[in-house]
N, C-alpha and C. Protein backbone atom coordinates (compact mmCIF):
# COMPACT_ATOMS: atom_id res chain seq x y z
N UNK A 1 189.78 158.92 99.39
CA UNK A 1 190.43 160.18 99.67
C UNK A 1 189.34 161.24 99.84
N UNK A 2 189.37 162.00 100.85
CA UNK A 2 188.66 162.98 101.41
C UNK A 2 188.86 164.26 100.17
N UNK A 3 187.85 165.27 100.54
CA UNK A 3 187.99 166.68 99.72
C UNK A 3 188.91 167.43 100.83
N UNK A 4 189.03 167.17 101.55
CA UNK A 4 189.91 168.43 102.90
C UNK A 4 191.54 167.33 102.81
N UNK A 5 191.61 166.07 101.70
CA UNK A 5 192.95 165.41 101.93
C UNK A 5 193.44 166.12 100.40
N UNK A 6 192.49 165.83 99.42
CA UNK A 6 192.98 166.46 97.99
C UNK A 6 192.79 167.73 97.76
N UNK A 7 192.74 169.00 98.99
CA UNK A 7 192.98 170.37 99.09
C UNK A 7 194.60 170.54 99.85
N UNK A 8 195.03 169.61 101.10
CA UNK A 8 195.99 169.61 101.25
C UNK A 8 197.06 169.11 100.34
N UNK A 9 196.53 167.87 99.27
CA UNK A 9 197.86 168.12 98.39
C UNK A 9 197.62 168.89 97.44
N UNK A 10 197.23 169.47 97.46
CA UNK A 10 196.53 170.86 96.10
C UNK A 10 197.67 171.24 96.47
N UNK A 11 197.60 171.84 97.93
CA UNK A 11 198.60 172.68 98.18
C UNK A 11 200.04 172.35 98.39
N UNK A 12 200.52 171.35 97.98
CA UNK A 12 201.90 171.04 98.25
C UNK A 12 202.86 170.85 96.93
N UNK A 13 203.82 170.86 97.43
CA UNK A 13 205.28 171.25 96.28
C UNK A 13 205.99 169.89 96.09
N UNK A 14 205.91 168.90 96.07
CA UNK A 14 207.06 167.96 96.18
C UNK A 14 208.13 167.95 95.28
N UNK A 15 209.13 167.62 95.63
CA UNK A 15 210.38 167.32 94.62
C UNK A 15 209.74 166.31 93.26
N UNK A 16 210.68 166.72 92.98
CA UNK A 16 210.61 165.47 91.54
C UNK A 16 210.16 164.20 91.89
N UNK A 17 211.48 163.78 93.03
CA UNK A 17 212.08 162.11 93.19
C UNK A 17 210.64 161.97 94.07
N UNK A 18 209.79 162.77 94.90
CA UNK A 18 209.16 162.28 95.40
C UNK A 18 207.19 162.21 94.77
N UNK A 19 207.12 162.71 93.46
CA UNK A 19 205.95 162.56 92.79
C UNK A 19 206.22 160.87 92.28
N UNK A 20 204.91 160.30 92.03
CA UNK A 20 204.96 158.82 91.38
C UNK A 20 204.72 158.71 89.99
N UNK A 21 205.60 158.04 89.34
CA UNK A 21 205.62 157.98 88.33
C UNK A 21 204.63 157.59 87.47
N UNK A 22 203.73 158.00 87.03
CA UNK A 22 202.09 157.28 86.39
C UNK A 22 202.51 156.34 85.63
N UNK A 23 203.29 156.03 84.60
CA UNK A 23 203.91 155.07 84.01
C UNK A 23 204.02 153.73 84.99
N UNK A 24 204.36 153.86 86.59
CA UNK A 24 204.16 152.92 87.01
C UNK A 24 202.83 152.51 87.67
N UNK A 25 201.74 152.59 87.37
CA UNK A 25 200.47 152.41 88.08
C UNK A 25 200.09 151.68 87.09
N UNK A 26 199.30 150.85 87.76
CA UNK A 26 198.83 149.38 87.11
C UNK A 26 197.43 149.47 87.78
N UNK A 27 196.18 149.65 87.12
CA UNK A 27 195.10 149.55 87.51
C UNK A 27 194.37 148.07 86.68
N UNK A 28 193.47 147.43 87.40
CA UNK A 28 192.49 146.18 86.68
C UNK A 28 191.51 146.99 85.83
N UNK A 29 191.91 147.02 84.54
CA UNK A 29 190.87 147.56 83.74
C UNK A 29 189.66 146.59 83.98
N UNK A 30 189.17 146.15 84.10
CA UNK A 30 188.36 144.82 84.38
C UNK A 30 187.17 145.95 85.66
N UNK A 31 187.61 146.20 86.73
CA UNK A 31 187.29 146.48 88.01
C UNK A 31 186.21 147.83 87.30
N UNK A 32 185.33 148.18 88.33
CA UNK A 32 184.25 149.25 87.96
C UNK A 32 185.04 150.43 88.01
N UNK A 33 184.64 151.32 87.95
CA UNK A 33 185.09 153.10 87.31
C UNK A 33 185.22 153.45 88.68
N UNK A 34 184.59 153.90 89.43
CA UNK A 34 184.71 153.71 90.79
C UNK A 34 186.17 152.86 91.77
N UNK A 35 186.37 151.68 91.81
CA UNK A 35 187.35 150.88 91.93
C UNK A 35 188.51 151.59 91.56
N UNK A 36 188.41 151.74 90.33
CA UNK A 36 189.62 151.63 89.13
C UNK A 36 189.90 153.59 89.70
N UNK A 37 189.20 154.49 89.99
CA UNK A 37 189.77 155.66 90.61
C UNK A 37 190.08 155.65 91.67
N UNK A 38 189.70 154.96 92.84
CA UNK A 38 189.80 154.90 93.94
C UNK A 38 191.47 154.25 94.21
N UNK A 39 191.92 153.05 93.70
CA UNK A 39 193.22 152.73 93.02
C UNK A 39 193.97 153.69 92.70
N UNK A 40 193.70 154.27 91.78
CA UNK A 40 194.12 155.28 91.05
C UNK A 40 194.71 156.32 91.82
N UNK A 41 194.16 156.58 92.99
CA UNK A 41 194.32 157.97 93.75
C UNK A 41 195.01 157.53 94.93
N UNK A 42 195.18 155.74 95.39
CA UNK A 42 195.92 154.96 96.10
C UNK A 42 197.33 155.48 95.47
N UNK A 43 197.69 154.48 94.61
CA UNK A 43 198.82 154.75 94.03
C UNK A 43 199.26 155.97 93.48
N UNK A 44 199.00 156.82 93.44
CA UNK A 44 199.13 158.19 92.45
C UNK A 44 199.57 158.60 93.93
N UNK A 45 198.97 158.66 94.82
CA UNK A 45 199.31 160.02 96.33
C UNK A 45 199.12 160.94 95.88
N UNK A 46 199.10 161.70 94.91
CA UNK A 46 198.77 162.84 94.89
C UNK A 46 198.60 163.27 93.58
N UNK A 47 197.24 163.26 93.48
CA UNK A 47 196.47 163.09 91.84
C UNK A 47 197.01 164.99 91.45
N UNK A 48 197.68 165.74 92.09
CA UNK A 48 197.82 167.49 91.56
C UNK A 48 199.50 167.23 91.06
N UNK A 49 200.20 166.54 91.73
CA UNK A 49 201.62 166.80 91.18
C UNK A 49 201.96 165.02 91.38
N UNK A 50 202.40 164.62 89.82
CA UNK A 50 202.80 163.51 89.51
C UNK A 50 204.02 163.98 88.40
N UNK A 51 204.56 162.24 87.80
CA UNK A 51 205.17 162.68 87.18
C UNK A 51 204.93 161.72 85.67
N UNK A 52 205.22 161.96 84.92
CA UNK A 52 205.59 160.97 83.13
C UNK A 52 206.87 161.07 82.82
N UNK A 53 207.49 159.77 83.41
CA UNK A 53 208.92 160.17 83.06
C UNK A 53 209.65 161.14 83.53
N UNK A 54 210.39 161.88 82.77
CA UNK A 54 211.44 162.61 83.52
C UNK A 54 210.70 164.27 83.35
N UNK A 55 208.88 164.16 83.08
CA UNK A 55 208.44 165.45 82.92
C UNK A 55 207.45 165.59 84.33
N UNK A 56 207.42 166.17 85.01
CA UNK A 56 206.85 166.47 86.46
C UNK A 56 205.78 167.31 85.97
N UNK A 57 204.33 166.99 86.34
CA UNK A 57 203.79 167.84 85.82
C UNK A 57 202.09 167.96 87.44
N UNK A 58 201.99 169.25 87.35
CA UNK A 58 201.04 170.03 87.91
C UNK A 58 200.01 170.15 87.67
N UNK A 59 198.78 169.63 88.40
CA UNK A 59 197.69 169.66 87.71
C UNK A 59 196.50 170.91 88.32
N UNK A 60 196.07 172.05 87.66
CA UNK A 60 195.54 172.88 88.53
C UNK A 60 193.84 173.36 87.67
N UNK A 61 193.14 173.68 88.34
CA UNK A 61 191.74 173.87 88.10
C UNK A 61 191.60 175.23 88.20
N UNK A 62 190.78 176.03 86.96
CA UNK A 62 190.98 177.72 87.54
C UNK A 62 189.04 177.00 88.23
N UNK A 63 188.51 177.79 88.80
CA UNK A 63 187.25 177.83 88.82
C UNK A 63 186.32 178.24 87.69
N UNK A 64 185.36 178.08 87.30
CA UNK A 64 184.67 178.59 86.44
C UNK A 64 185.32 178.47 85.22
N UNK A 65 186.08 177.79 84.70
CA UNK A 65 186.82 177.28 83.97
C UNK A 65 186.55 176.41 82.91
N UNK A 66 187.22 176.36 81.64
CA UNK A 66 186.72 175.27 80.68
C UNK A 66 186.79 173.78 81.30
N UNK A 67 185.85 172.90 81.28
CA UNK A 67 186.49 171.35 82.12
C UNK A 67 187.63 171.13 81.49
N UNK A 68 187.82 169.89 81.88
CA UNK A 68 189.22 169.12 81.24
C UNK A 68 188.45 168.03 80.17
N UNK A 69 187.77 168.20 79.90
CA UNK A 69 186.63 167.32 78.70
C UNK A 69 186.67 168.07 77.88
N UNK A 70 186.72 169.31 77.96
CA UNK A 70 186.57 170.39 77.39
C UNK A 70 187.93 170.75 76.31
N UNK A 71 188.65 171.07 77.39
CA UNK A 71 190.21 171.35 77.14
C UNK A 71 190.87 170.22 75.96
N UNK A 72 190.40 169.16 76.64
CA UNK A 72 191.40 167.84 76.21
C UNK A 72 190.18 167.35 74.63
N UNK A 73 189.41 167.55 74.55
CA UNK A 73 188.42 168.34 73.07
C UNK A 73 189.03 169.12 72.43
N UNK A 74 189.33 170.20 72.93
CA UNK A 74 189.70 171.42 71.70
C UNK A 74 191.08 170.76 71.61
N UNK A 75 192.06 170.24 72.25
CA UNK A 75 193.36 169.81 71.71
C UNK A 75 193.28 168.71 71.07
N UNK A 76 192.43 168.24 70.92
CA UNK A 76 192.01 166.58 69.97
C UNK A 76 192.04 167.36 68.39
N UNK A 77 190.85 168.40 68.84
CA UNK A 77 190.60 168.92 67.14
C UNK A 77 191.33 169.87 66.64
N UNK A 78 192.29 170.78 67.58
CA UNK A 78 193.49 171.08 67.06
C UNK A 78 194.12 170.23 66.21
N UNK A 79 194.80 168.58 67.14
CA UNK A 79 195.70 167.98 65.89
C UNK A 79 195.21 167.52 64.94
N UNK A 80 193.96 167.51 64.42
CA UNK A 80 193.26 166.89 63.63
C UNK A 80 193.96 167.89 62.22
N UNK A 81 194.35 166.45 61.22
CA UNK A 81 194.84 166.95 60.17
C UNK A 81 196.53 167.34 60.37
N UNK A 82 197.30 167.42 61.55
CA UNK A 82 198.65 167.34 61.73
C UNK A 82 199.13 165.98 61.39
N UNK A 83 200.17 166.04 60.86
CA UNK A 83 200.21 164.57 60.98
C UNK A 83 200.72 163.85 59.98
């Protein structure tokens, strides 16, 4: 997938019924990191709006922004001790 293909679905809205359900993607854990995204972005169609179940969810980047390594860190050590 191109950077000028994953700016056009940046920009798009789909319905519900038509995001893919990540629950159904089946990647070869086995296969290299590389492989295993390239798959990934096969089946997904559109790595910005997918869905989990019956929750549709949007995926957006501010610029200059905390990463998502970052993000998905501070919510690790948030639940730490919930529980």
């Amino acid at each position: 997938m191109t950077i000028e293909q994953l700016n056009t679905l940046k920009n798009e809205r789909p319905s519900f019924d038509e995001r893919v359900d990540i629950k159904n993607i089946n990647l070869d854990m086995d296969a290299p990191a590389a492989e295993r995204a390239a798959e990934y972005l096969s089946q997904v169609k559109n790595p910005y709006h997918f869905r989990v179940g019956d929750i549709a969810v949007n995926v957006e980047f501010t610029e200059g922004g905390k990463s998502l390594r970052d993000c998905v860190k501070a919510y690790l050590m948030g639940q730490r001790g919930k529980g």
